[in-house]
Protein backbone atom coordinates (compact mmCIF):
# COMPACT_ATOMS: atom_id res chain seq x y z
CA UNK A 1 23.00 9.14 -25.96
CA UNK A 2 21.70 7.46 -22.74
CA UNK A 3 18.59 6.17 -21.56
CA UNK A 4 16.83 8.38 -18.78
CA UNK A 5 14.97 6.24 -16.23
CA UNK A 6 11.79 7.47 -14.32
CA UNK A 7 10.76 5.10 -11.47
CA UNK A 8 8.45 4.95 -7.90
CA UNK A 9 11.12 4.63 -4.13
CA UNK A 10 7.59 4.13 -1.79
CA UNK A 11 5.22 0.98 -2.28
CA UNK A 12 3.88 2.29 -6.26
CA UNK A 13 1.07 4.88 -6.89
CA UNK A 14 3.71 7.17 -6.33
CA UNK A 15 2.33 9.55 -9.70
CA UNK A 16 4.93 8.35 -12.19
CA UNK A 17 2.18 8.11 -14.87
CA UNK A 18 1.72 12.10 -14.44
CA UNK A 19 5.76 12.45 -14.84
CA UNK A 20 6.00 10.59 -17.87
CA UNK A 21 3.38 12.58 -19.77
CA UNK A 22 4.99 15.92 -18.34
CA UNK A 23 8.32 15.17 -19.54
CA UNK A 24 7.64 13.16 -22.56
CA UNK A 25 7.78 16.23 -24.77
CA UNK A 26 11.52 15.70 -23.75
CA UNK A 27 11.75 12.14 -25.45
CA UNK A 28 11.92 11.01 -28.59
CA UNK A 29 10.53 7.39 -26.77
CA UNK A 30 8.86 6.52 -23.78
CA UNK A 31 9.74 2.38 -23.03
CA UNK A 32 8.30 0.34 -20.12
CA UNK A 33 10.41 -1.81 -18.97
CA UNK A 34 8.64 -4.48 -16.19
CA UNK A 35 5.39 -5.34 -14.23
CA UNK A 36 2.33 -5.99 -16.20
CA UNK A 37 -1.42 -4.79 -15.73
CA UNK A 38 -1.04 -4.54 -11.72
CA UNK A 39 0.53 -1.15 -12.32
CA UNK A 40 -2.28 1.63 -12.99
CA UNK A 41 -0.44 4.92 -14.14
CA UNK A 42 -2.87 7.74 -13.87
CA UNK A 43 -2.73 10.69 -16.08
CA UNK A 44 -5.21 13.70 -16.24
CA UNK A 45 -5.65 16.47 -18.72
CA UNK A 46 -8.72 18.65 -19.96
CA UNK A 47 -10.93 17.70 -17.07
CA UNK A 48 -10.40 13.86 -18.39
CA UNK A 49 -8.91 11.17 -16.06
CA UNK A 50 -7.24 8.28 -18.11
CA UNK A 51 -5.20 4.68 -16.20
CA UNK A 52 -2.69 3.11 -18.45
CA UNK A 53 -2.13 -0.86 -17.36
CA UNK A 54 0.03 -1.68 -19.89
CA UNK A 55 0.86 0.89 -22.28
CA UNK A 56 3.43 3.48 -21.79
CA UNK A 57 2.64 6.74 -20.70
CA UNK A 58 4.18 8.87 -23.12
CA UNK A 59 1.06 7.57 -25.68
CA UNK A 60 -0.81 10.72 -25.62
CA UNK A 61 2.06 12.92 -26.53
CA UNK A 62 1.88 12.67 -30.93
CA UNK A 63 5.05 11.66 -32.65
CA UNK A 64 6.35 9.78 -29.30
CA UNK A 65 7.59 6.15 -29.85
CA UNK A 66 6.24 4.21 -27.24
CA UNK A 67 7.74 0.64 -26.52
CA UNK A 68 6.76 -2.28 -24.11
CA UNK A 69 10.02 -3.77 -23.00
CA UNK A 70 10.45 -7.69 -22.71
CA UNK A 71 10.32 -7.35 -19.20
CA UNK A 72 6.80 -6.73 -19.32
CA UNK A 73 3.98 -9.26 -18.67
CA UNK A 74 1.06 -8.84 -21.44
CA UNK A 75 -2.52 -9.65 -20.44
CA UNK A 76 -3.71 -9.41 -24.05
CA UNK A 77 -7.58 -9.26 -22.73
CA UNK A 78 -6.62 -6.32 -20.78
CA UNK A 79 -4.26 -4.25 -23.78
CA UNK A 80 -7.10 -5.01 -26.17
CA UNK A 81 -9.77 -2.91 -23.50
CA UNK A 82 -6.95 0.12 -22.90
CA UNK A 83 -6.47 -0.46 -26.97
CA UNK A 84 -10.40 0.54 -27.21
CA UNK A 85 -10.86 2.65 -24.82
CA UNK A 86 -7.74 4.68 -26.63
CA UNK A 87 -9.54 4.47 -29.76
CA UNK A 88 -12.50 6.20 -28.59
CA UNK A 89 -10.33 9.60 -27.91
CA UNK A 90 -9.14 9.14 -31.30
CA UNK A 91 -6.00 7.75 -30.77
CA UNK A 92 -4.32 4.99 -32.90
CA UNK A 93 -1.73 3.10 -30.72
CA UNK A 94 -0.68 1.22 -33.96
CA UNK A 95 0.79 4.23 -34.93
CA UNK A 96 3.99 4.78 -32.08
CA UNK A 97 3.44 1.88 -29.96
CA UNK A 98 6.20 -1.17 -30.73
CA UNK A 99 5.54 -4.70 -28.03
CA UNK A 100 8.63 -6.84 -27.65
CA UNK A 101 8.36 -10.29 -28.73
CA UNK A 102 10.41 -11.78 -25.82
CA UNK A 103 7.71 -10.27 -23.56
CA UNK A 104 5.34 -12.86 -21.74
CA UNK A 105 2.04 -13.65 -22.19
CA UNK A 106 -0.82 -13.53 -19.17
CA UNK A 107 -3.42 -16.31 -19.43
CA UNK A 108 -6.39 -16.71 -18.03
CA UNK A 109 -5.34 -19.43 -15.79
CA UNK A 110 -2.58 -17.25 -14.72
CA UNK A 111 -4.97 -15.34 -13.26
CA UNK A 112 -6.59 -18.39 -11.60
CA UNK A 113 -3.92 -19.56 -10.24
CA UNK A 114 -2.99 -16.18 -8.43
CA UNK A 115 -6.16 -16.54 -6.77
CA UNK A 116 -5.78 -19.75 -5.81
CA UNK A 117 -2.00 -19.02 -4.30
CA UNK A 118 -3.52 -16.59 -2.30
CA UNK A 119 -6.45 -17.86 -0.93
CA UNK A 120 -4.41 -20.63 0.02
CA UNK A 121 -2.20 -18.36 1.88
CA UNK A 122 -4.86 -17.51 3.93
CA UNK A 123 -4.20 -14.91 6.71
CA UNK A 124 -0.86 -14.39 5.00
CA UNK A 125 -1.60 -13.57 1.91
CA UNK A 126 0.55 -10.55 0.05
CA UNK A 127 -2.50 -8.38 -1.47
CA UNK A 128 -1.98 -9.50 -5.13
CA UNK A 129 -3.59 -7.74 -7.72
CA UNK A 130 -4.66 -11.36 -8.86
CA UNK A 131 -3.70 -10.07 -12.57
CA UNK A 132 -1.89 -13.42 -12.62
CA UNK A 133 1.59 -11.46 -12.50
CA UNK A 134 3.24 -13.77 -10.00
CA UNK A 135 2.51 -16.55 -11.72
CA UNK A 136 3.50 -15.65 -15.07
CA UNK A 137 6.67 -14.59 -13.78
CA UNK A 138 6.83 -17.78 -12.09
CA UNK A 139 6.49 -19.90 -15.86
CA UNK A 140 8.99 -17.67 -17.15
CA UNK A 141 11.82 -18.20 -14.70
CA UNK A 142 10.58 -22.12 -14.88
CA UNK A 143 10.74 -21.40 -18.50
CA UNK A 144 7.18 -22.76 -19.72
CA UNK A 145 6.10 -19.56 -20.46
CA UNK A 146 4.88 -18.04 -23.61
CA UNK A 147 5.80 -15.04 -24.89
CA UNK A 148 4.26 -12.58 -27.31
CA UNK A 149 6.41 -13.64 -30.57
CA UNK A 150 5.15 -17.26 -29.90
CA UNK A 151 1.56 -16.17 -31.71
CA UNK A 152 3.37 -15.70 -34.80
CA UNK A 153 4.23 -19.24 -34.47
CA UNK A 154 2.35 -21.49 -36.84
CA UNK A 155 1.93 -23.89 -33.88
CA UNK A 156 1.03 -21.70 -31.39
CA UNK A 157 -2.34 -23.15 -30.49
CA UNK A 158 -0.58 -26.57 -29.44
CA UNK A 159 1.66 -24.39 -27.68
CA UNK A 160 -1.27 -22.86 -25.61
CA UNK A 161 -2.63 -25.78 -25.20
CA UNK A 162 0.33 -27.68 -23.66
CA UNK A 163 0.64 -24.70 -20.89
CA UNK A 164 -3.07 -24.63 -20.05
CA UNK A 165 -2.66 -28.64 -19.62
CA UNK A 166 0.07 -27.72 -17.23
CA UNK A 167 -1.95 -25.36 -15.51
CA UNK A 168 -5.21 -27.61 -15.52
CA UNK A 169 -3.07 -29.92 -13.32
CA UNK A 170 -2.04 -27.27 -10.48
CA UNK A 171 -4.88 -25.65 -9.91
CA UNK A 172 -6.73 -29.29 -9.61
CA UNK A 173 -4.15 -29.85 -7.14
CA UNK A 174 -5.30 -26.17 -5.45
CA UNK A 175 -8.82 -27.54 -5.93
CA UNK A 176 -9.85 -24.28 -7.58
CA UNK A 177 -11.70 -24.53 -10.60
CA UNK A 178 -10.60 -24.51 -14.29
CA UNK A 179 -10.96 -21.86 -16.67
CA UNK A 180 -14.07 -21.29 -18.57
CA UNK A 181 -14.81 -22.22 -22.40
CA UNK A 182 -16.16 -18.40 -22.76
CA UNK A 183 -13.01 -16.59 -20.60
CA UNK A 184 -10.71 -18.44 -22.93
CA UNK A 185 -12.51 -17.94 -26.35
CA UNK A 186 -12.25 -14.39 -25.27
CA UNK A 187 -8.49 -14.27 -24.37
CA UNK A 188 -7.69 -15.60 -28.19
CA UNK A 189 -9.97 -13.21 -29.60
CA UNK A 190 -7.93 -10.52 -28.04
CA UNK A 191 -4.78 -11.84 -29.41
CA UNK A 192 -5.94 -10.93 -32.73
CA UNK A 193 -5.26 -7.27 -31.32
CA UNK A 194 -1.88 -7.88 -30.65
CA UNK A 195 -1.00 -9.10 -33.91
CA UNK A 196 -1.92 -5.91 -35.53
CA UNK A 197 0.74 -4.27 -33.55
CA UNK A 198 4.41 -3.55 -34.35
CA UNK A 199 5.94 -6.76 -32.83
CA UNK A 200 9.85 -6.13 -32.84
CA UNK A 201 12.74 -7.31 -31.57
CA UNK A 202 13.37 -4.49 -28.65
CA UNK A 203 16.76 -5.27 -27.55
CA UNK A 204 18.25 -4.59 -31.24
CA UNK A 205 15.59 -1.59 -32.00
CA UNK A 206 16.72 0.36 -28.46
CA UNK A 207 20.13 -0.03 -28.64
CA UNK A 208 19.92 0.49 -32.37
CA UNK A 209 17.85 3.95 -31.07
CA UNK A 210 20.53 5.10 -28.44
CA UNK A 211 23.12 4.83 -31.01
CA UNK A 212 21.32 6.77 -33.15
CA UNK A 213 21.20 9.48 -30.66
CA UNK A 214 17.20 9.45 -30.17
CA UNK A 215 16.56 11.00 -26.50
CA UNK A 216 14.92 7.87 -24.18
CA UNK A 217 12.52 7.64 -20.96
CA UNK A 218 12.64 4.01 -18.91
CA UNK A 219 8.96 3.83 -17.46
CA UNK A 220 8.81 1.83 -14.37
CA UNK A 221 5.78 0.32 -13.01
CA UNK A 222 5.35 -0.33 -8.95
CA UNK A 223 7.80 0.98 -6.48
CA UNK A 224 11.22 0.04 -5.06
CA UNK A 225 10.05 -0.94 -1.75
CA UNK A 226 8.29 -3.15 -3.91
CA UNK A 227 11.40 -4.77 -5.85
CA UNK A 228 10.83 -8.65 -5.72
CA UNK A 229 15.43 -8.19 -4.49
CA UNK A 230 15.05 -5.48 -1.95
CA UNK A 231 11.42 -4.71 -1.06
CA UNK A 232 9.21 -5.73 1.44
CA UNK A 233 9.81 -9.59 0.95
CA UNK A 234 7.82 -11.51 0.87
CA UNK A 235 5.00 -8.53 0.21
CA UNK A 236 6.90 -7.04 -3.03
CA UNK A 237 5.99 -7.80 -6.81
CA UNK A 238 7.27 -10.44 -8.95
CA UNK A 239 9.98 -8.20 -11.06
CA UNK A 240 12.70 -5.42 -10.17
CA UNK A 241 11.37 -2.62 -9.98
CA UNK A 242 14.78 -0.74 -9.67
CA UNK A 243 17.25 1.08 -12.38
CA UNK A 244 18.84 -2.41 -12.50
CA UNK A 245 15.44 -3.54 -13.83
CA UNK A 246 15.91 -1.32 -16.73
CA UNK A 247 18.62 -2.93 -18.01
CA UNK A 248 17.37 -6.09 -18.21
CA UNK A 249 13.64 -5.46 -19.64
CA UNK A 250 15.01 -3.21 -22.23
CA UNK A 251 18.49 -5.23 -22.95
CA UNK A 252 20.50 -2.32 -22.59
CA UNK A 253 24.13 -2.06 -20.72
CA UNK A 254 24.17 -0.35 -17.51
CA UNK A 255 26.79 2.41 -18.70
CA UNK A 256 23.66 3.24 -21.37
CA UNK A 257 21.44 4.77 -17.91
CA UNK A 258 21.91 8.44 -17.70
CA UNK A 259 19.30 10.43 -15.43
CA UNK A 260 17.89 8.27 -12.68
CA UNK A 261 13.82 10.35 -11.59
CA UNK A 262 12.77 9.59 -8.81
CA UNK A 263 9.19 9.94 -7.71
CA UNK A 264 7.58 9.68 -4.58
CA UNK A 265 4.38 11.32 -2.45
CA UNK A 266 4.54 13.82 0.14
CA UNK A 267 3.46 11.48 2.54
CA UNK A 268 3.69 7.75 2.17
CA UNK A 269 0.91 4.93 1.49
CA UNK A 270 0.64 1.39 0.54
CA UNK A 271 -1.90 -1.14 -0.98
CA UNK A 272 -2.46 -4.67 0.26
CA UNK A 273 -0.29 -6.45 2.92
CA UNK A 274 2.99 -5.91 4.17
CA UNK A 275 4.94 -3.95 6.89
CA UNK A 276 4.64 0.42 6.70
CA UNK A 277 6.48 1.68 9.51
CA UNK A 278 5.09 4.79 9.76
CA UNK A 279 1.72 4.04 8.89
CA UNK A 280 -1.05 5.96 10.89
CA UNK A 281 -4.53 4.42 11.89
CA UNK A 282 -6.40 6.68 12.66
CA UNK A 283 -8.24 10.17 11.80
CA UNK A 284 -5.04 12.02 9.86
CA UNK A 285 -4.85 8.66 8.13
CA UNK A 286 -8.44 9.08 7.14
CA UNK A 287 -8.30 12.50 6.83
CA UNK A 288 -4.98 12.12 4.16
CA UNK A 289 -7.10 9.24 2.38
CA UNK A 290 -9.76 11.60 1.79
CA UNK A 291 -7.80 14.35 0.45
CA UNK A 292 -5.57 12.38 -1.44
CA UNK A 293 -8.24 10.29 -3.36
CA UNK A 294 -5.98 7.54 -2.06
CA UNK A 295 -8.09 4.41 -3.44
CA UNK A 296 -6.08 2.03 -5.96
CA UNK A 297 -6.17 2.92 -9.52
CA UNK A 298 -6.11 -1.24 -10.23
CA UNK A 299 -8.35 -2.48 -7.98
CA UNK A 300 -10.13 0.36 -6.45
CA UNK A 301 -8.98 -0.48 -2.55
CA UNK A 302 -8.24 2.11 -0.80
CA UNK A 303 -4.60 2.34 0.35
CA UNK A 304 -2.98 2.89 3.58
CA UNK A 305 -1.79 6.62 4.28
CA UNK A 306 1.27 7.59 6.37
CA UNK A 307 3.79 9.97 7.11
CA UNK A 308 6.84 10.64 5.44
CA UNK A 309 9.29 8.16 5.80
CA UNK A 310 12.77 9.50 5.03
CA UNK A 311 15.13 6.22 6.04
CA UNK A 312 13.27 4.60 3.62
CA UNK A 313 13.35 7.34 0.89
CA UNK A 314 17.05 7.42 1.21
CA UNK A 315 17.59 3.68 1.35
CA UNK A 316 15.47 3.32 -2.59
CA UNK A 317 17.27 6.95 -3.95
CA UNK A 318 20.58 4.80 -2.84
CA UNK A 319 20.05 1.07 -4.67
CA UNK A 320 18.66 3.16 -7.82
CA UNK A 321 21.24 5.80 -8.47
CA UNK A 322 18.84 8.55 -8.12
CA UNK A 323 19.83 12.09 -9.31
CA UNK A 324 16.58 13.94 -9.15
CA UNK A 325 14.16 13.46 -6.90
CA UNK A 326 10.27 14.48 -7.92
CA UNK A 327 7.20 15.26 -5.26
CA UNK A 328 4.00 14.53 -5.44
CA UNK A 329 0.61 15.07 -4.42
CA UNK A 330 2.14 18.00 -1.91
CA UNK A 331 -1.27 19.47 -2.36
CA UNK A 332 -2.85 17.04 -0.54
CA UNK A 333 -0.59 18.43 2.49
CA UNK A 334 -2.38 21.41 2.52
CA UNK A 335 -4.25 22.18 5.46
CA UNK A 336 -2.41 20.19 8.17
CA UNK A 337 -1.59 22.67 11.06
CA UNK A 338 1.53 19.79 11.83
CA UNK A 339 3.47 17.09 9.51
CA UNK A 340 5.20 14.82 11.33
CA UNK A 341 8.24 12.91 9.18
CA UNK A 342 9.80 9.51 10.69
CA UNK A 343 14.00 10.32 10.06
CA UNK A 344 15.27 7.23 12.04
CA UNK A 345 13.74 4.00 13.28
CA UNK A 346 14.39 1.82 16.24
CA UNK A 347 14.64 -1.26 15.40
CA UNK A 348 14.71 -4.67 18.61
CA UNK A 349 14.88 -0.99 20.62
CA UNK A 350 18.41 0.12 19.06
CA UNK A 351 18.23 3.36 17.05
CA UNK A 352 18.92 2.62 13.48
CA UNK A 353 19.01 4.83 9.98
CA UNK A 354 19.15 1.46 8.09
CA UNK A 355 15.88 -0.72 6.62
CA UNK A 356 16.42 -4.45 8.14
CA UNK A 357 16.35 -7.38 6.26
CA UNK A 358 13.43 -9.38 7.78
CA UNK A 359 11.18 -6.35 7.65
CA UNK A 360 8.19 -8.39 7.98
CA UNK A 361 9.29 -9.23 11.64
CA UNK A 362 11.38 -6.47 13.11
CA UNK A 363 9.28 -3.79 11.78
CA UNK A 364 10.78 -0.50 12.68
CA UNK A 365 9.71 1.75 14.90
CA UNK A 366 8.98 5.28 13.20
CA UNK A 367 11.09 8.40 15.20
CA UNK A 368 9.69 11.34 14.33
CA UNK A 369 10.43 15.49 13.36
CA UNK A 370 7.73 17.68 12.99
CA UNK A 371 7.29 20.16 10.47
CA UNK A 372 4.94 23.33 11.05
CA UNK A 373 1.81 22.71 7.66
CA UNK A 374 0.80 25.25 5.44
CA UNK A 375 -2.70 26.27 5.58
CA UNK A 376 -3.44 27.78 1.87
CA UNK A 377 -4.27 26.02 -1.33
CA UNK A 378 -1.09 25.57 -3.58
CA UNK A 379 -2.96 23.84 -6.19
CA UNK A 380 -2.80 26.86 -8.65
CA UNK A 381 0.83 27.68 -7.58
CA UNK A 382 2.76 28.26 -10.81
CA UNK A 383 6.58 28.60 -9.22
CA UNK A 384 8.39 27.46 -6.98
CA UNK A 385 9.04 30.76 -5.53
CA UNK A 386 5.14 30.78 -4.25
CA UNK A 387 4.93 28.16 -2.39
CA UNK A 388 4.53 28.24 0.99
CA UNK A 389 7.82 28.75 3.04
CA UNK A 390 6.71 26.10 5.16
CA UNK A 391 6.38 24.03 1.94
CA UNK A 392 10.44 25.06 1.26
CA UNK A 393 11.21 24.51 4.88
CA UNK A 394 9.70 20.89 4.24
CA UNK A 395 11.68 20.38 0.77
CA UNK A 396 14.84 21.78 1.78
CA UNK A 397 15.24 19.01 4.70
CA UNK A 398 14.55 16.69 2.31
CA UNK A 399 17.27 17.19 0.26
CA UNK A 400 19.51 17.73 3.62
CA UNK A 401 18.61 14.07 4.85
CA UNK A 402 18.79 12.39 1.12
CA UNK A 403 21.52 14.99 -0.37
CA UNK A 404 19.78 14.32 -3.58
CA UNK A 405 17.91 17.86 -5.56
CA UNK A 406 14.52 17.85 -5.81
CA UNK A 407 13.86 19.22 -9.50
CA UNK A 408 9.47 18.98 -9.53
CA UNK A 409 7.02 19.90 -7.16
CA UNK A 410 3.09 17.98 -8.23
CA UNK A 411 0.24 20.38 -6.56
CA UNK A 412 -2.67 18.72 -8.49
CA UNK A 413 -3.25 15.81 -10.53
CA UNK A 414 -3.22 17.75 -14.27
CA UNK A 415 -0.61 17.65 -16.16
CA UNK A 416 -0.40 21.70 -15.60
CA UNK A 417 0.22 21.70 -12.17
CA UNK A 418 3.77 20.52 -12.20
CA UNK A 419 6.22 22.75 -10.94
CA UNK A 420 9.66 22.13 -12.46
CA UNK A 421 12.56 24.22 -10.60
CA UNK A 422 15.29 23.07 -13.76
């Protein structure tokens, strides 16, 4: 048996939360495999909105193993508050959740000292999340970092310690202030949370459930034009965000990746810094902002909205292997008497179907196709045979341009308004 892999090929927020619920029934486990509480995966069922920051999204479905992958970064403040908050709707994640031990640990100066980074950055600062991702990531490829199995240590304290020394030092150098007494009695409270979980050694437990022939769902967390390799760079996250990334924050082989999912909007949009070709200022921005909801699930700002940007969209189906390709928020479309969609860029004024390497300063000039919009409400479409023709004329050129199937059509946020053609 092989591992399936869901994943985001725009800048994240693409609705892979959604996807993973809908096809979890599929799945004997759900694993996440990078990122840390930056990602918000939003699900919605019986009129209730729930965001998932670190736990996979396959935890409402009973009798679903759910596993966080070593190449996930653990703010144990934060999984102790979605731990709660799961609690309250009656659900145990003790039960069929497992957390690697070779996953890292965020501390509180972490998070300090991604604030500090970027307020020294100054005009050029990326838009972190100021979760302290980037610098955990940076202590684990230093390798100072801690990681989840270390609290089972019986000198784990002096452990701490010897990190939050190290950290004391750079953000005096920063001259940002050190962490409070309170923020870090509270952080080691919370790790009392993560010791009542099922801490396991995920490399030998995943392969150990692929040769048993249990079905299993990759969960990725950002998007590809967000991989720290081939993103945006410098404006990308601190992991790989790719199927490649898979591999490595589960510990599986590459020949154990089946089905590659990808997701992605209707439209495009971004959060934070960083170049978006086809990016539109002004009132259809607004106006898809609006309808979309489009405000982060993580830190509430709202995003940038844009057309359709196809070159792109091929370029992240390409470095991931993708098989199936999975719409969303097409709803949200709805209404627009034209869609434009960019299908080739110019790029230093020479026409060009490829994304450059220094994106940040050759940003490509969008080329655009219009499409004529469908004016009626699709959100309580059932089939794919109702939707508009428009809609199909839309779809069909997408698969033309990526020659990749598109398998799911999203025309709501529930979990019931999903639209699988196979």
């Amino acid at each position: 048996m092989r591992i399936d892999v869901l994943l985001g090929l725009q800048w994240g927020d693409e609705g892979k939360g959604k996807l993973i619920d809908v096809l979890a029934p599929d799945y004997d486990v759900i694993a996440r495999f990078q990122g840390g509480p930056n990602a918000g995966h939003t699900l919605e069922f019986d009129g209730i909105k729930h965001v998932l920051h670190t736990i996979p999204s396959g935890i409402f479905r009973e009798n679903k193993l759910n596993i966080i992958g070593n190449g996930v970064v653990i703010d144990p403040l934060i999984f102790k508050k979605e731990n709660d908050s799961l609690l309250k709707l009656g659900i145990d994640i003790k039960k069929n959740l497992w957390v690697s031990r070779r996953a890292h640990l965020i501390l509180p100066t972490h998070r300090l000292l991604d604030a500090a980074s970027e307020t020294m950055k100054g005009k050029t600062k990326i838009g972190s999340t100021l979760k302290g991702i980037g610098p955990t990531y940076m202590d684990k490829t230093g390798r100072n970092g801690l990681r989840v199995g270390d609290i089972e240590r019986h000198d784990f304290k002096d452990a701490l310690q010897a990190l939050l020394n190290k950290h004391a030092e750079l953000l005096s150098f920063y001259n940002h202030p050190k962490v409070s007494k309170d923020d870090l009695e509270m952080w080691l409270e919370s790790i009392s949370t993560l010791r009542e979980m099922t801490l396991v050694d995920s490399e030998y437990e995943i392969n150990s459930l692929i040769n048993s022939g249990k079905r299993i769902l990759a969960e990725g967390a950002q998007g590809s034009l967000l991989d720290i390799d081939f993103g945006s760079y410098p404006f990308v996250t601190s992991s790989n965000t790719i199927t490649a990334g898979a591999c490595i924050g589960l510990g599986v082989p590459p020949a154990a990746i089946g089905k590659v999912f990808g997701v992605f909007k209707a439209y495009c949009t971004r959060v934070g810094s960083g170049p978006f070709p086809s990016e539109l200022n002004d009132a259809t921005g607004e106006e898809l902002r609006k309808k979309g909801n489009e405000f982060g699930s993580t830190t509430g700002r709202p995003r940038r909205c844009g057309w359709l940007d196809l070159p792109a969209l091929k370029y992240t189906a390409m470095i991931n292997g993708v098989t199936s390709l999975m719409m969303m928020k097409s709803d949200v479309l709805s209404g627009f008497e034209n869609l434009q969609v960019c299908n080739s860029y110019k790029v230093n004024g020479q026409p060009s179907m490829r994304m450059p390497f220094n994106v940040v300063n050759e940003i490509p000039e969008p080329e655009y196709i219009s499409f004529k919009g469908w004016q009626r409400d699709i959100s309580k479409t059932n089939s794919f045979e109702s939707l508009p023709s428009e809609l199909h004329t839309y779809i069909q050129a997408i698969e033309k341009y990526t020659g990749i199937p598109l398998d799911v059509v999203s025309v709501g946020p529930d979990r019931t308004q999903t639209i699988i053609r196979k």
